[in-house]
Protein backbone atom coordinates (compact mmCIF):
# COMPACT_ATOMS: atom_id res chain seq x y z
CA UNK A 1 -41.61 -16.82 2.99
CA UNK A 2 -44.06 -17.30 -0.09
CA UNK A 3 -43.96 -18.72 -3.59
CA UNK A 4 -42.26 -15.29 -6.13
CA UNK A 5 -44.98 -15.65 -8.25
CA UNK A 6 -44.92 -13.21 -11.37
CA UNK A 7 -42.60 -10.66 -9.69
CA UNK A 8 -41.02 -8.80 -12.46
CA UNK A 9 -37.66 -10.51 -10.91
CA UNK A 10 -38.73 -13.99 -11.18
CA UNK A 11 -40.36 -13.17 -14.67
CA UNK A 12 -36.99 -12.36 -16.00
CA UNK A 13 -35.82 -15.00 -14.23
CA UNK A 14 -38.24 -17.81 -15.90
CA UNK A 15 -37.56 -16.23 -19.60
CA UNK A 16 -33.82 -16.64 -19.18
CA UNK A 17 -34.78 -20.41 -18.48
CA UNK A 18 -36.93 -20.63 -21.55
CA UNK A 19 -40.48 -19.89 -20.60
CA UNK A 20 -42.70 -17.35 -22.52
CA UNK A 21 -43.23 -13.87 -21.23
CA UNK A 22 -46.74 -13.39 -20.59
CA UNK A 23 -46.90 -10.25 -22.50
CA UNK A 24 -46.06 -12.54 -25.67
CA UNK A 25 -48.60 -15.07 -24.96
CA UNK A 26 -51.22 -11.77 -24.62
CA UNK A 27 -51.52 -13.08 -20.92
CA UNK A 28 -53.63 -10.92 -19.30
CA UNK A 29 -54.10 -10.83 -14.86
CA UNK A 30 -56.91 -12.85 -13.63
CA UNK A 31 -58.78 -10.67 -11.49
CA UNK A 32 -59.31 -11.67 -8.23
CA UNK A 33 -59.95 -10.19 -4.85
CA UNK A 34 -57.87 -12.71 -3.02
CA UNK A 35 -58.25 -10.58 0.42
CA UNK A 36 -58.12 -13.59 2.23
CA UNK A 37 -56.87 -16.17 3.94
CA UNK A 38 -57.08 -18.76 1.21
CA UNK A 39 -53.66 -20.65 1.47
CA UNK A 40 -53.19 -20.81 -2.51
CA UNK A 41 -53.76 -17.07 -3.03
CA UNK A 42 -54.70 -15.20 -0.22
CA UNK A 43 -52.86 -12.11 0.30
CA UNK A 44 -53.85 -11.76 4.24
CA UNK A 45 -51.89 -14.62 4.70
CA UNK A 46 -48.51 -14.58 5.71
CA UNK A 47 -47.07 -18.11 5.18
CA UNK A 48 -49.49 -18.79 1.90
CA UNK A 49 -48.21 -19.50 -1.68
CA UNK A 50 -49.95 -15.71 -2.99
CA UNK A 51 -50.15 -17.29 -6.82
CA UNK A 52 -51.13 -14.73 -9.12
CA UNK A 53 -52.84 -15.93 -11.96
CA UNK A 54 -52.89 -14.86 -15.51
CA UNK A 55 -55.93 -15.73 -17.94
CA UNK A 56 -55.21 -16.89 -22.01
CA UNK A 57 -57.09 -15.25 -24.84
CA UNK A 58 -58.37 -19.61 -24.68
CA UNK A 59 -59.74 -19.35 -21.42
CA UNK A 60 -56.94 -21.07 -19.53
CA UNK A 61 -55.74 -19.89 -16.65
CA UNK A 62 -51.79 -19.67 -15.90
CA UNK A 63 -49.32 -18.84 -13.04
CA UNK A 64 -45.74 -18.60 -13.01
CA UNK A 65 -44.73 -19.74 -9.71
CA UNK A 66 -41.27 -20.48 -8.30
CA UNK A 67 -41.41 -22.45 -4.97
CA UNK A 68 -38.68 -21.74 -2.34
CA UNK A 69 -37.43 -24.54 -0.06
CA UNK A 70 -39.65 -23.58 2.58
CA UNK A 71 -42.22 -25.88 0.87
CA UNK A 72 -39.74 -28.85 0.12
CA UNK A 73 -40.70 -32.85 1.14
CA UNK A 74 -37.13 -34.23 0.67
CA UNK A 75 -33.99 -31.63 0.11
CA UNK A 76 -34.79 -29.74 -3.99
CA UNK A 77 -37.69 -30.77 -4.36
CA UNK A 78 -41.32 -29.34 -3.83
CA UNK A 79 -43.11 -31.17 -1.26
CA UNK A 80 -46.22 -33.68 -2.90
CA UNK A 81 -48.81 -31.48 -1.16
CA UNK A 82 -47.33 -28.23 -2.24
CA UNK A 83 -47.90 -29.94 -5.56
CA UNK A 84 -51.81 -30.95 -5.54
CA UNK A 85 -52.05 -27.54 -3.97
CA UNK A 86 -51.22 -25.83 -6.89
CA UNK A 87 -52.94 -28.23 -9.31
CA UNK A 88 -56.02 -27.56 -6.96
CA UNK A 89 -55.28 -23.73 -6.99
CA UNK A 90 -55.35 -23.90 -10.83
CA UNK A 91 -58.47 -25.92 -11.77
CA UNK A 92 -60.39 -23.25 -8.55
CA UNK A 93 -59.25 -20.12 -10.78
CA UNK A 94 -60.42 -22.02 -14.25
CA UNK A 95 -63.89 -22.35 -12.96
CA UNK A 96 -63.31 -18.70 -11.29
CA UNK A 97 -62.48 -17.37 -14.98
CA UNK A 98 -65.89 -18.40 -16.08
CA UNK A 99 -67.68 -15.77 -13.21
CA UNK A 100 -68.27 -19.06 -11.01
CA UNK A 101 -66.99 -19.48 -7.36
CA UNK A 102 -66.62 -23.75 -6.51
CA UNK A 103 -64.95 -25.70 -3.82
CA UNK A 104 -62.74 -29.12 -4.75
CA UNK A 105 -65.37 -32.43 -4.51
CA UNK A 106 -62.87 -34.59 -5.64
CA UNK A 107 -59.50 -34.62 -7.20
CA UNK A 108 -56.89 -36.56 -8.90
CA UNK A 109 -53.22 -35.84 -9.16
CA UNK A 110 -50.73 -37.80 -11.12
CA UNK A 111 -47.36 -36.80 -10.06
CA UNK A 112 -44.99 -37.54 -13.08
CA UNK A 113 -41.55 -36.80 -12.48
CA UNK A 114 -40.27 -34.79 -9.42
CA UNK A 115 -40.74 -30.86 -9.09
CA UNK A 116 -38.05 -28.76 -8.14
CA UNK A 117 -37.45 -26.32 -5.79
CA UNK A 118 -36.42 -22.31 -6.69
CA UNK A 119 -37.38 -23.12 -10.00
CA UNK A 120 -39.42 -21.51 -12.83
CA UNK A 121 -42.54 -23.25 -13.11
CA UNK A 122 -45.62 -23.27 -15.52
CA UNK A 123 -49.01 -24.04 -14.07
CA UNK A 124 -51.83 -23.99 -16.31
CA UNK A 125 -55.92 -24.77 -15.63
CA UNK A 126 -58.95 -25.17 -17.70
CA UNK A 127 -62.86 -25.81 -17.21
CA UNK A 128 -63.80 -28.66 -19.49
CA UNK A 129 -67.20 -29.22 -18.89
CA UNK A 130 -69.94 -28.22 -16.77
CA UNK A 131 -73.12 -29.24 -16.32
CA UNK A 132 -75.35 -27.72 -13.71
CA UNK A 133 -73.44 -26.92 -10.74
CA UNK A 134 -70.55 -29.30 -11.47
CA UNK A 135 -67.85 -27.90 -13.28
CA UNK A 136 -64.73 -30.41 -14.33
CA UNK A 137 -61.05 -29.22 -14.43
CA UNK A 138 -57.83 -30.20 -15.60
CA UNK A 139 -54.28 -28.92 -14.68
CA UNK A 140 -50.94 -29.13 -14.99
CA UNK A 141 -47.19 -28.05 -14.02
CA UNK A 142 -44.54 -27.85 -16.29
CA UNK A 143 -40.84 -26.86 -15.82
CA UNK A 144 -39.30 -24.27 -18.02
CA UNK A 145 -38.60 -26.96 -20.78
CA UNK A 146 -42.15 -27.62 -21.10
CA UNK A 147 -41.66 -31.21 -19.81
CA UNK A 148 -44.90 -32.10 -17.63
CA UNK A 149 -43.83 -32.54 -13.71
CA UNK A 150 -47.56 -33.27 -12.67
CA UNK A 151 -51.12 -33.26 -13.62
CA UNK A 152 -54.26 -33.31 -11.48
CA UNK A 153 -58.23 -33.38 -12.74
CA UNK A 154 -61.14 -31.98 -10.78
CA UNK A 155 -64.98 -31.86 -9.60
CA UNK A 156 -65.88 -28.85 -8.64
CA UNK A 157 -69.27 -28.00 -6.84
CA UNK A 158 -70.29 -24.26 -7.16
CA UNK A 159 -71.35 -22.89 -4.22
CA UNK A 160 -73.33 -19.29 -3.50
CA UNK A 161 -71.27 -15.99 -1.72
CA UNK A 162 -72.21 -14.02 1.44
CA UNK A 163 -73.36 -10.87 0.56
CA UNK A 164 -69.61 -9.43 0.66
CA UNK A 165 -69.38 -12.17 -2.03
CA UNK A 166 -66.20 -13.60 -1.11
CA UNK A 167 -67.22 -16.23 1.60
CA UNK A 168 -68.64 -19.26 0.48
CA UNK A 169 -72.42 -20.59 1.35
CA UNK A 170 -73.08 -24.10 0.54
CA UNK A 171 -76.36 -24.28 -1.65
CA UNK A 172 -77.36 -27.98 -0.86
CA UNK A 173 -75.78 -31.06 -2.08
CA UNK A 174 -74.41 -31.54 -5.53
């Protein structure tokens, strides 16, 4: 089982909860090749999240996700490193938006109040600086009321592609 993420279901789903539809917000998909393996968004594997990811006309990236209790800690509620997965997830596709493929150096998660399982969430990233080959991130995840569940900030080292372009070379320290 995976995360529903942006399934015309869940969508109508999280606007009955009070989230925006993406078409209001002018949400367009973030595009991505995700022909992987990649655990956050990889569609060649089976027992991965597969978060789709929209982009803002501000550069932020967003993803509706609703995670089933397959990925629980204790009974209804999302397990902690479900959580810094998809903060991680978030702040990789905000450097993605900007052309730019990075790996995690270091990251932070503050894990407000509890997340909840089969429920609409809001998970939003942005790039807010870069300088050289270090790019810095922020993210968050919301529940349908807009309260904040958790946040997480980011290093991110870019790193060079194969010449499919989809695997990662490293390109010397950073």
């Amino acid at each position: 089982m995976w995360i529903a993420a942006c399934t015309r279901k869940y969508l109508i789903k999280a606007v009955k909860a009070g989230m925006t539809d993406p078409a209001d917000e002018n949400l367009t998909p973030l595009a991505h090749a995700a022909q992987n393996r990649c655990f956050g968004c990889g569609r060649a594997n089976a027992v991965g999240l597969r978060l789709d990811f929209f982009l803002s006309e501000d550069k932020r990236v967003v993803c509706l996700p609703q995670v089933p209790d397959s990925y629980e800690g204790p009974p209804g509620y999302v397990h902690g490193g479900i959580i810094a997965t998809l903060l991680d997830e978030a702040m990789s596709k905000a450097v993605r938006s900007h052309g730019l493929v990075a790996m995690t150096r270091h990251m932070e998660v503050d894990y407000r109040r509890p997340v909840k399982s089969g429920t609409p969430l809001r998970l939003e990233g942005s790039l807010t600086n870069s300088q050289g080959r270090k790019h810095w991130t922020e993210a968050r995840i919301l529940d349908a009321a807009g309260v904040t569940l958790a946040t997480g900030k980011g290093l991110f080292v870019e790193v060079a592609t194969n010449q499919g372009g989809t695997t990662p070379t490293p390109v010397g320290r950073g």
